[in-house]
Protein backbone atom coordinates (compact mmCIF):
# COMPACT_ATOMS: atom_id res chain seq x y z
CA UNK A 1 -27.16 -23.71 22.50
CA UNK A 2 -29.73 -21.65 24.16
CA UNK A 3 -32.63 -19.25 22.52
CA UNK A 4 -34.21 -16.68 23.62
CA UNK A 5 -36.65 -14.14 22.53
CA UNK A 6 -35.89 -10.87 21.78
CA UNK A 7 -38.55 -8.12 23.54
CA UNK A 8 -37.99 -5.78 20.27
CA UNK A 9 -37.94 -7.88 17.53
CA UNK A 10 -40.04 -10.89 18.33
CA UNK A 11 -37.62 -13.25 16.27
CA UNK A 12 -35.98 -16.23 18.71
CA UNK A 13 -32.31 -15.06 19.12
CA UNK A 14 -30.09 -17.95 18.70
CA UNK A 15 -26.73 -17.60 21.93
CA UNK A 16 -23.38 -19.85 21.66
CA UNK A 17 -22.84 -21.67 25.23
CA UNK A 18 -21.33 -19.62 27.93
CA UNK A 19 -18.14 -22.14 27.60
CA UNK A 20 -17.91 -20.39 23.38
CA UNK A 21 -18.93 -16.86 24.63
CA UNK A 22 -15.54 -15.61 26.06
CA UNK A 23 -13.54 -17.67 23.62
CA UNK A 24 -14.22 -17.45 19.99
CA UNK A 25 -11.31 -19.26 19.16
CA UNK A 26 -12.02 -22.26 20.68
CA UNK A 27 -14.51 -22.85 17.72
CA UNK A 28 -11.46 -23.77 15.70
CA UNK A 29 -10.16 -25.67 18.68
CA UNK A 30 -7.28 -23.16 19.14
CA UNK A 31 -6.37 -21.36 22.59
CA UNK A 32 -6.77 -17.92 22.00
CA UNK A 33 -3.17 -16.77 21.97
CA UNK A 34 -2.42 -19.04 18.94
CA UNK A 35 -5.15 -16.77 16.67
CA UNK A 36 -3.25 -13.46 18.12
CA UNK A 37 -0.15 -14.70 16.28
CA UNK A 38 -1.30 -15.40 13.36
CA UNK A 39 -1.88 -11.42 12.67
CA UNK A 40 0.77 -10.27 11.91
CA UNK A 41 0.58 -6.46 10.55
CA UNK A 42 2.30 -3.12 10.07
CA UNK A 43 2.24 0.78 9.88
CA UNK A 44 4.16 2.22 6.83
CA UNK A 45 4.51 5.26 5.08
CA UNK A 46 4.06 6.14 1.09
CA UNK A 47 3.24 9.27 -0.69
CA UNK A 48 2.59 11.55 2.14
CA UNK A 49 -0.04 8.80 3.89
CA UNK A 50 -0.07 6.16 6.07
CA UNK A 51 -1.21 2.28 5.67
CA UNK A 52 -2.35 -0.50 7.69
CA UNK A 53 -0.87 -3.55 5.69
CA UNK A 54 -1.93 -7.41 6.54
CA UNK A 55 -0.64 -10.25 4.32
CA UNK A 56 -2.54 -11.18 1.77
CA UNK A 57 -4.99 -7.58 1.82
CA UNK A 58 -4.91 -5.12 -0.93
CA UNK A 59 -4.32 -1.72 -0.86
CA UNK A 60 -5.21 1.43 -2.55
CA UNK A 61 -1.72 3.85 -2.29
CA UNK A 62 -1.08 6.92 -4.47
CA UNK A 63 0.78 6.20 -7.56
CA UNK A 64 4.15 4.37 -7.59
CA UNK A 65 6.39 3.88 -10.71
CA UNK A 66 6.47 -0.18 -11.79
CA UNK A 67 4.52 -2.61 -14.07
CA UNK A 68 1.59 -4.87 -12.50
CA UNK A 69 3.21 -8.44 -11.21
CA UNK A 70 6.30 -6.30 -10.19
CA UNK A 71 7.66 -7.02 -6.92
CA UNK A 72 7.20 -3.40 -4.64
CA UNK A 73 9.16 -3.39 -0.96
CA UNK A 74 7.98 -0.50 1.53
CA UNK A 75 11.02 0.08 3.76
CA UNK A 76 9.16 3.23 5.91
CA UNK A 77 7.90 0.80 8.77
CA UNK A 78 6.55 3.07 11.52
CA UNK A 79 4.73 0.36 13.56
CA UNK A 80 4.95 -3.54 13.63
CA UNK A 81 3.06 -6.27 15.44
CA UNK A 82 2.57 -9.88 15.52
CA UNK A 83 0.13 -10.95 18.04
CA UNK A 84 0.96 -9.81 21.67
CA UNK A 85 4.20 -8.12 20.70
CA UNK A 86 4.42 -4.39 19.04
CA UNK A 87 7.35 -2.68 18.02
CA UNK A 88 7.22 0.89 17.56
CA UNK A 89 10.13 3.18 15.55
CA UNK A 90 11.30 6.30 16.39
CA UNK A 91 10.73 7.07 13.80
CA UNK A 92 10.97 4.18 11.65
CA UNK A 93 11.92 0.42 12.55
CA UNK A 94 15.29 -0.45 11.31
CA UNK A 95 15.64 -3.46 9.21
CA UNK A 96 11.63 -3.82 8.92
CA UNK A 97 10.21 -4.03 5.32
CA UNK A 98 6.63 -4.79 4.15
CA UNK A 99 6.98 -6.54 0.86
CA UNK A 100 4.02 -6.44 -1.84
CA UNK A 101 3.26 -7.24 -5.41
CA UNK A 102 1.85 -4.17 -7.82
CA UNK A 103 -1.60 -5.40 -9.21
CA UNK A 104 -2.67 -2.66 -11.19
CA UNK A 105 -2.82 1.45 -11.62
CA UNK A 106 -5.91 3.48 -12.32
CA UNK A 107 -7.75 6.30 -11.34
CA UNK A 108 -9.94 6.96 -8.21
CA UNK A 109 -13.50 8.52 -8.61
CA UNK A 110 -14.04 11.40 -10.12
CA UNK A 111 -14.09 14.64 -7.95
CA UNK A 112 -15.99 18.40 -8.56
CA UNK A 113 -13.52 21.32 -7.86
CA UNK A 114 -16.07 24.55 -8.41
CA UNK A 115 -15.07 27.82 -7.50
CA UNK A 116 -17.73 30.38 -7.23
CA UNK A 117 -17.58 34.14 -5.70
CA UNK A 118 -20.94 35.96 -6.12
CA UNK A 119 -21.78 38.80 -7.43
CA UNK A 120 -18.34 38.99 -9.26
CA UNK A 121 -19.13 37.01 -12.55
CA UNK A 122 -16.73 34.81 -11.24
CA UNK A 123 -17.09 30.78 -11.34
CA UNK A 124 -14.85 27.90 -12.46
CA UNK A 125 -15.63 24.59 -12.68
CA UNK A 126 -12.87 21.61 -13.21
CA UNK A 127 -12.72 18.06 -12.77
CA UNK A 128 -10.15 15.53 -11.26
CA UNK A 129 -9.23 12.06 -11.12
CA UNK A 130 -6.46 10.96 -8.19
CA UNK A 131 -3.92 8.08 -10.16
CA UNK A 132 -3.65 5.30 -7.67
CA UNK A 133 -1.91 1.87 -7.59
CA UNK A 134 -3.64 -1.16 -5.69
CA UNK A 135 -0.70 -3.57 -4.19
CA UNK A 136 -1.58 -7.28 -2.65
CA UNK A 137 0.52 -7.40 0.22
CA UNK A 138 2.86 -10.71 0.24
CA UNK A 139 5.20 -10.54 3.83
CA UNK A 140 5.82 -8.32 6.13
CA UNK A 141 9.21 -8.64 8.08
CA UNK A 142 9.80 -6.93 11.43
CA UNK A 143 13.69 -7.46 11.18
């Protein structure tokens, strides 16, 4: 390793070799293609809006019927990939499915809805609180 010093900072900035600096992977010791297919991921579609889903991540969605530690499969694939490969529907993929597990429902943060018109005696003031369910995503399958 090399270390220089920075001109703004004054601090000694620490560089990997030249041989690490094109190829993070090879500080695991893998080429780089083998880390490109271990993401997998895909595009899907629930209530109205559209997720990015990776195994083992957690997502926020709108609210979905089913009791936490139920089993939840998302069958509106628009987009798949698994490292250099990407499949794209038209408009969904047939026989894709992104499988996940429900971990619990709440409610999102609290939002202001104030309506106001001047001069008109005229202002209303409410409150709201979006339901939301957060599923840990456990396989995705391409088909």
């Amino acid at each position: 390793m090399r270390t220089e010093t920075s001109r703004l900072l004054d601090c000694p900035i620490t560089r990997l070799p030249e041989s690490l600096d094109h190829n993070p992977a090879s500080l695991l010791g893998l080429p780089a293609l083998q880390v490109l297919n271990f993401m997998s991921y895909a595009i899907f579609k629930t209530g109205g809006k559209q997720f990015r889903a990776e195994p083992g991540t957690t997502l926020r969605i709108p609210s979905v019927e089913g009791e936490p530690g139920a089993t939840i499969v998302f069958d509106n694939v628009l987009l798949g990939g698994k490292g250099d490969s990407i499949k794209t529907g038209t408009p969904t993929l047939s026989g894709a499915k992104v499988t996940g597990e429900i971990v619990k429902h709440g409610l999102g943060d609290k939002i202001i809805v104030f309506k106001f018109k001047r001069r008109k005696n005229y202002a209303r003031k409410q409150g709201h609180r979006q339901k939301f369910t957060e599923v840990r995503i456990k396989s995705i399958s391409l088909g």
